[in-house]
N, C-alpha and C. Protein backbone atom coordinates (compact mmCIF):
# COMPACT_ATOMS: atom_id res chain seq x y z
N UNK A 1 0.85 -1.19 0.00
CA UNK A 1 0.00 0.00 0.00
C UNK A 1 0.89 1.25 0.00
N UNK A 2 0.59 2.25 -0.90
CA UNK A 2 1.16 3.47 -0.66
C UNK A 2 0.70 4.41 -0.26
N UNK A 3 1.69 4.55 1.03
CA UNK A 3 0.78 5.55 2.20
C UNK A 3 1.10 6.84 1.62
N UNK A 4 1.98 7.44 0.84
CA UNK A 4 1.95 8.40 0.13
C UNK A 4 0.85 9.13 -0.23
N UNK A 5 0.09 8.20 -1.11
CA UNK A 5 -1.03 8.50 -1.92
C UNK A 5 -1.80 8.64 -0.64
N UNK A 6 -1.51 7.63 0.45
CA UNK A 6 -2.68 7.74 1.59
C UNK A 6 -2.82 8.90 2.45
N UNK A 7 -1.55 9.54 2.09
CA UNK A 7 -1.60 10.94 3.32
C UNK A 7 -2.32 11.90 2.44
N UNK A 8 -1.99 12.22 1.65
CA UNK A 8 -2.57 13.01 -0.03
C UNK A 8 -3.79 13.31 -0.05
N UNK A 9 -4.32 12.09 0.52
CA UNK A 9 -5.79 11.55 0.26
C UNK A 9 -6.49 12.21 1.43
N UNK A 10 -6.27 11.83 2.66
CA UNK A 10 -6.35 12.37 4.04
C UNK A 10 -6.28 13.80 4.00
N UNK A 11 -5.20 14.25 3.44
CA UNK A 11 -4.85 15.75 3.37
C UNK A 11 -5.97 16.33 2.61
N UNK A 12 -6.17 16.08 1.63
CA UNK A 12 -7.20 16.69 0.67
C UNK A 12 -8.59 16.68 1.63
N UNK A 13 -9.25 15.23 1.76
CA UNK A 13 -10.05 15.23 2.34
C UNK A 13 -10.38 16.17 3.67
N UNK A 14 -9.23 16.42 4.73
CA UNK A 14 -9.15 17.28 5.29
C UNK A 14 -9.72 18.62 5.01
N UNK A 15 -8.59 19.03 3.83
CA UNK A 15 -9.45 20.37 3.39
C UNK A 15 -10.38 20.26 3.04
N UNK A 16 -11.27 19.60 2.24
CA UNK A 16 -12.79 19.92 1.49
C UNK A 16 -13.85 19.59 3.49
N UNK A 17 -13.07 19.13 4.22
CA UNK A 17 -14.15 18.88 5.37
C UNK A 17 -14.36 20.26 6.15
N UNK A 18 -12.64 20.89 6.04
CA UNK A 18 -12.56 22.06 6.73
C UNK A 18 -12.94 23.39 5.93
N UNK A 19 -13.12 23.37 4.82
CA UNK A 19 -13.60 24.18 4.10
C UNK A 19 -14.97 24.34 4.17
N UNK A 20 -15.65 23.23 4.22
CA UNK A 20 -17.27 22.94 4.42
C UNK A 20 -17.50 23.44 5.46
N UNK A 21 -17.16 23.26 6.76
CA UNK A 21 -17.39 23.34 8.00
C UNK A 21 -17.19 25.21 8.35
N UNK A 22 -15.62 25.53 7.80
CA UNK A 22 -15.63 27.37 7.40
C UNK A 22 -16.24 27.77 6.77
N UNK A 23 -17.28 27.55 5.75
CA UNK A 23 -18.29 27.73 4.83
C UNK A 23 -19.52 27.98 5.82
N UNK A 24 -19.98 27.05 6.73
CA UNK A 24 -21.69 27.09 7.73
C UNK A 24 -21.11 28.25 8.49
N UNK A 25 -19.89 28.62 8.67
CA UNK A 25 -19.94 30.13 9.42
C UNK A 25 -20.99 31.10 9.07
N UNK A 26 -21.37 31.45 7.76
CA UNK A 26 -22.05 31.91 6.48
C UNK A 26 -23.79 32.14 7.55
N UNK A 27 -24.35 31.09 7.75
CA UNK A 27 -25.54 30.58 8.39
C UNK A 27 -25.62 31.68 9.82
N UNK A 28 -24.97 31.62 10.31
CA UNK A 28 -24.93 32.76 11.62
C UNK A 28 -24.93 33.88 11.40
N UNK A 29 -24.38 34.74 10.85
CA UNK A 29 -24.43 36.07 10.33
C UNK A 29 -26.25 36.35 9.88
N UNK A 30 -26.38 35.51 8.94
CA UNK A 30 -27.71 35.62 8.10
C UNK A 30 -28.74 36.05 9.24
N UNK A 31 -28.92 34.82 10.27
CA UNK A 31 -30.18 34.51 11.13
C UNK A 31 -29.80 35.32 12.14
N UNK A 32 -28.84 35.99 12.27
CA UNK A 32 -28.20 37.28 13.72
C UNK A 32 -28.67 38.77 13.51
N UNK A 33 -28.81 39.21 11.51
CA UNK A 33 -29.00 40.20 11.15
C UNK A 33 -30.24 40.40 11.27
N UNK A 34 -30.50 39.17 10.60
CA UNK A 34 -32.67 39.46 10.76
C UNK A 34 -32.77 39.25 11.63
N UNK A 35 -32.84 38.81 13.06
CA UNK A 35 -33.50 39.31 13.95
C UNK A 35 -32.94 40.48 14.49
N UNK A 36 -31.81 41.49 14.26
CA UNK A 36 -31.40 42.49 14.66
C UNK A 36 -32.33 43.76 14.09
N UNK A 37 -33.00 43.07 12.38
CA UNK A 37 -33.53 43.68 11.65
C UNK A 37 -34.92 43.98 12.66
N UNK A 38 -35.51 42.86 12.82
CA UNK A 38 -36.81 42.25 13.61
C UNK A 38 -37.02 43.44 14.41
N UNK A 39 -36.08 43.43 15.85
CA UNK A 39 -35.75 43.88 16.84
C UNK A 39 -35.66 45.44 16.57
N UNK A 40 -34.84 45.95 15.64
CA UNK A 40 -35.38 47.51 15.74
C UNK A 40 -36.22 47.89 14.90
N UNK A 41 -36.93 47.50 13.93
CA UNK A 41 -38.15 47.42 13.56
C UNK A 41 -39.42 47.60 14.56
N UNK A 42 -39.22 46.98 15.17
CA UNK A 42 -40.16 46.40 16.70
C UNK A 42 -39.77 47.54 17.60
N UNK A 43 -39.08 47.72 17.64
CA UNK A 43 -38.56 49.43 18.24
C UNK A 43 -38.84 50.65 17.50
N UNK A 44 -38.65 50.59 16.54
CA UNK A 44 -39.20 51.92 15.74
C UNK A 44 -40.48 52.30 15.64
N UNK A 45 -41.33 51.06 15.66
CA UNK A 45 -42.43 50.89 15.48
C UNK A 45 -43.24 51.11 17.21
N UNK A 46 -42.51 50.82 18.25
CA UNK A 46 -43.15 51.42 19.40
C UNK A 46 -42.82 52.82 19.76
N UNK A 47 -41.48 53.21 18.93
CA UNK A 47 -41.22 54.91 19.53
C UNK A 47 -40.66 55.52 18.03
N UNK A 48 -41.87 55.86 17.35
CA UNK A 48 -41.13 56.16 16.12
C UNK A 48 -40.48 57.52 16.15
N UNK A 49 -40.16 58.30 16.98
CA UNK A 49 -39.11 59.61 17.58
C UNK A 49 -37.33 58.96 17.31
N UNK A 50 -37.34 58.28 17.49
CA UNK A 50 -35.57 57.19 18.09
C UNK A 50 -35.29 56.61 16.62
N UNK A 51 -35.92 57.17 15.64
CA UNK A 51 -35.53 55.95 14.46
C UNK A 51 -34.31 55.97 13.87
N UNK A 52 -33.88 57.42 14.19
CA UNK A 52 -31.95 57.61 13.69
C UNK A 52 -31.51 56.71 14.79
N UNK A 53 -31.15 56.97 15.86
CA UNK A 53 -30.85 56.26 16.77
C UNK A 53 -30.49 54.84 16.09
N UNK A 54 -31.72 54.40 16.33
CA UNK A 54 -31.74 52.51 16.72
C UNK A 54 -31.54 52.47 14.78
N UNK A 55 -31.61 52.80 13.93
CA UNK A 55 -31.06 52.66 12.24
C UNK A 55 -29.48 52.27 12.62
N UNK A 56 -29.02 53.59 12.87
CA UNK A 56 -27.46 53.65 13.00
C UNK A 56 -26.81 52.48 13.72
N UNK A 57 -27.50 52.40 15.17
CA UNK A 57 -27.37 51.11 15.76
C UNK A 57 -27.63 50.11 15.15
N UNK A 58 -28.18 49.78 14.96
CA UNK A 58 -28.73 48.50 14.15
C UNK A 58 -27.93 48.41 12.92
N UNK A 59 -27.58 49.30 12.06
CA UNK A 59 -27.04 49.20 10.68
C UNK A 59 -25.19 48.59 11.46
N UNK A 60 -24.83 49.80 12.69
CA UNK A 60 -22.92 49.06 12.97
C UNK A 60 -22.96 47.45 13.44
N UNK A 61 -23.93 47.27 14.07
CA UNK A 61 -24.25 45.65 14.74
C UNK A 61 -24.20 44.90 13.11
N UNK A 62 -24.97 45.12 12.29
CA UNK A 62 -25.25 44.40 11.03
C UNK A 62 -23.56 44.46 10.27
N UNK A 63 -23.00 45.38 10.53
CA UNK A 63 -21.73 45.44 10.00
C UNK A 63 -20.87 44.31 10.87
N UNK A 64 -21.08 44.81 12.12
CA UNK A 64 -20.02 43.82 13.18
C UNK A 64 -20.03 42.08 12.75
N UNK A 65 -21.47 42.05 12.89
CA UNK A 65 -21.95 40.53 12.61
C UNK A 65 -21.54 40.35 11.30
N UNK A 66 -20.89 40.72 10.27
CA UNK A 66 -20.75 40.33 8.81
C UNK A 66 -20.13 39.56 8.45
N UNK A 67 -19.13 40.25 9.57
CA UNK A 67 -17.26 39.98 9.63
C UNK A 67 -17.34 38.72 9.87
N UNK A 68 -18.12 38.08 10.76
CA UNK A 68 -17.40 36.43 11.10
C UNK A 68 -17.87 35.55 9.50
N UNK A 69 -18.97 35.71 8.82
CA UNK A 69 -19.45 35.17 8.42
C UNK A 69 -18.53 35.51 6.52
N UNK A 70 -17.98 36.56 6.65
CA UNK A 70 -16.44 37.04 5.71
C UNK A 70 -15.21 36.21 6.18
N UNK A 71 -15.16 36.25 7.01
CA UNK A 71 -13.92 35.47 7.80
C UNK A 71 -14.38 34.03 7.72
N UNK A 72 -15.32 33.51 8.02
CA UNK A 72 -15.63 32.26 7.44
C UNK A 72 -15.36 31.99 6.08
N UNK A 73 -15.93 32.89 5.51
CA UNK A 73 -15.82 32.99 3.63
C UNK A 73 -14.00 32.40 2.87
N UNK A 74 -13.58 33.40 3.41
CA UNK A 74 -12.44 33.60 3.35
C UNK A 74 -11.29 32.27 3.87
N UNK A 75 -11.79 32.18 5.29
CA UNK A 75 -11.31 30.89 5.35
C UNK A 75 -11.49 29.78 4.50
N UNK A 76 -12.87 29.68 4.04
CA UNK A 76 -13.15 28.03 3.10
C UNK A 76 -12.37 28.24 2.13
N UNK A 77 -12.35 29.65 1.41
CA UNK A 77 -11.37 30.15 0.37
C UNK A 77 -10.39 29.24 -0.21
N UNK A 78 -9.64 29.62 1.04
CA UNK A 78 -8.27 29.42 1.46
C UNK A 78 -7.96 27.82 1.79
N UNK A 79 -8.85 27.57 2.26
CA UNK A 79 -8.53 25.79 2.37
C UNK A 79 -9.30 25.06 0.86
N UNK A 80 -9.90 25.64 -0.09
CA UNK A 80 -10.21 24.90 -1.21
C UNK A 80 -8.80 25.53 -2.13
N UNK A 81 -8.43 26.68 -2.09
CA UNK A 81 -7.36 26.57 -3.09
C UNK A 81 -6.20 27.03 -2.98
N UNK A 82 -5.59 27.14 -1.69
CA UNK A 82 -4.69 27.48 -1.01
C UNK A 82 -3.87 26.49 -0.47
N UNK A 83 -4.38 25.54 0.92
CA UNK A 83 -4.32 24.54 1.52
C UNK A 83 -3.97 23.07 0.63
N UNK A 84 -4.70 22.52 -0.11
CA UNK A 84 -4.65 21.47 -0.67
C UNK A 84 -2.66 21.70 -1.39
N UNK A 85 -2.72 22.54 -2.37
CA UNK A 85 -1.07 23.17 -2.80
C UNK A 85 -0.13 22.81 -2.10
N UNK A 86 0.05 23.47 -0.58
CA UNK A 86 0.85 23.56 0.14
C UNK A 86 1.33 22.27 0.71
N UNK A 87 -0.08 21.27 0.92
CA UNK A 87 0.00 19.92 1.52
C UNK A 87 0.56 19.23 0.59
N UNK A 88 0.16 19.28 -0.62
CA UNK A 88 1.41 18.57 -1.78
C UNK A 88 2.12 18.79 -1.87
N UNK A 89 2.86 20.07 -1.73
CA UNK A 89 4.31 19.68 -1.92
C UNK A 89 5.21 19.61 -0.51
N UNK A 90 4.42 19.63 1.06
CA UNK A 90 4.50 19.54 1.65
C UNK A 90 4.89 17.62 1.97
N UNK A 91 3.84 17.15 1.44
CA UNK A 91 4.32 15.44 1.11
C UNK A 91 5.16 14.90 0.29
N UNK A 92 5.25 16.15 -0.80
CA UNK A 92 6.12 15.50 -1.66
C UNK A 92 5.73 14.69 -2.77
């Protein structure tokens, strides 16, 4: 058996698991914004005086929350065509 091919194999597989898995980062951002959306909606709508306010708020939170779900992005990126490279010639 050539464990060569077998680490290769492992390695790859690795990345497409860890790429998948940095990819569902994606899923949190989504379902964090809409209810942030929800939430000052639901506020505007009981004190419609505050609507700059809780917009502005609501719009930097929607920014904050983006980032993980970019950074997720970015990560799967990086392990579909970055990672796999390095591990080959890393094995040889």
């Amino acid at each position: 058996m050539d464990f060569q091919l077998l680490a290769k194999g492992i390695a790859l597989a690795g990345c497409a698991i860890g790429a998948g898995c940095a990819l569902i980062a994606g899923i949190g951002p989504g379902i964090g914004e809409g209810n942030a959306v929800a939430s000052a909606l639901e506020a505007i709508g009981r004190q419609p005086e505050c609507k700059g306010d809780v917009t502005s708020t609501m719009l930097l939170g929607c920014a904050i929350a983006e980032t993980t779900g970019i950074y997720g992005f970015v990560t799967g990126l990086l392990l579909i065509f970055i990672a796999p490279g390095m591990f080959m010639n890393f094995l040889g």
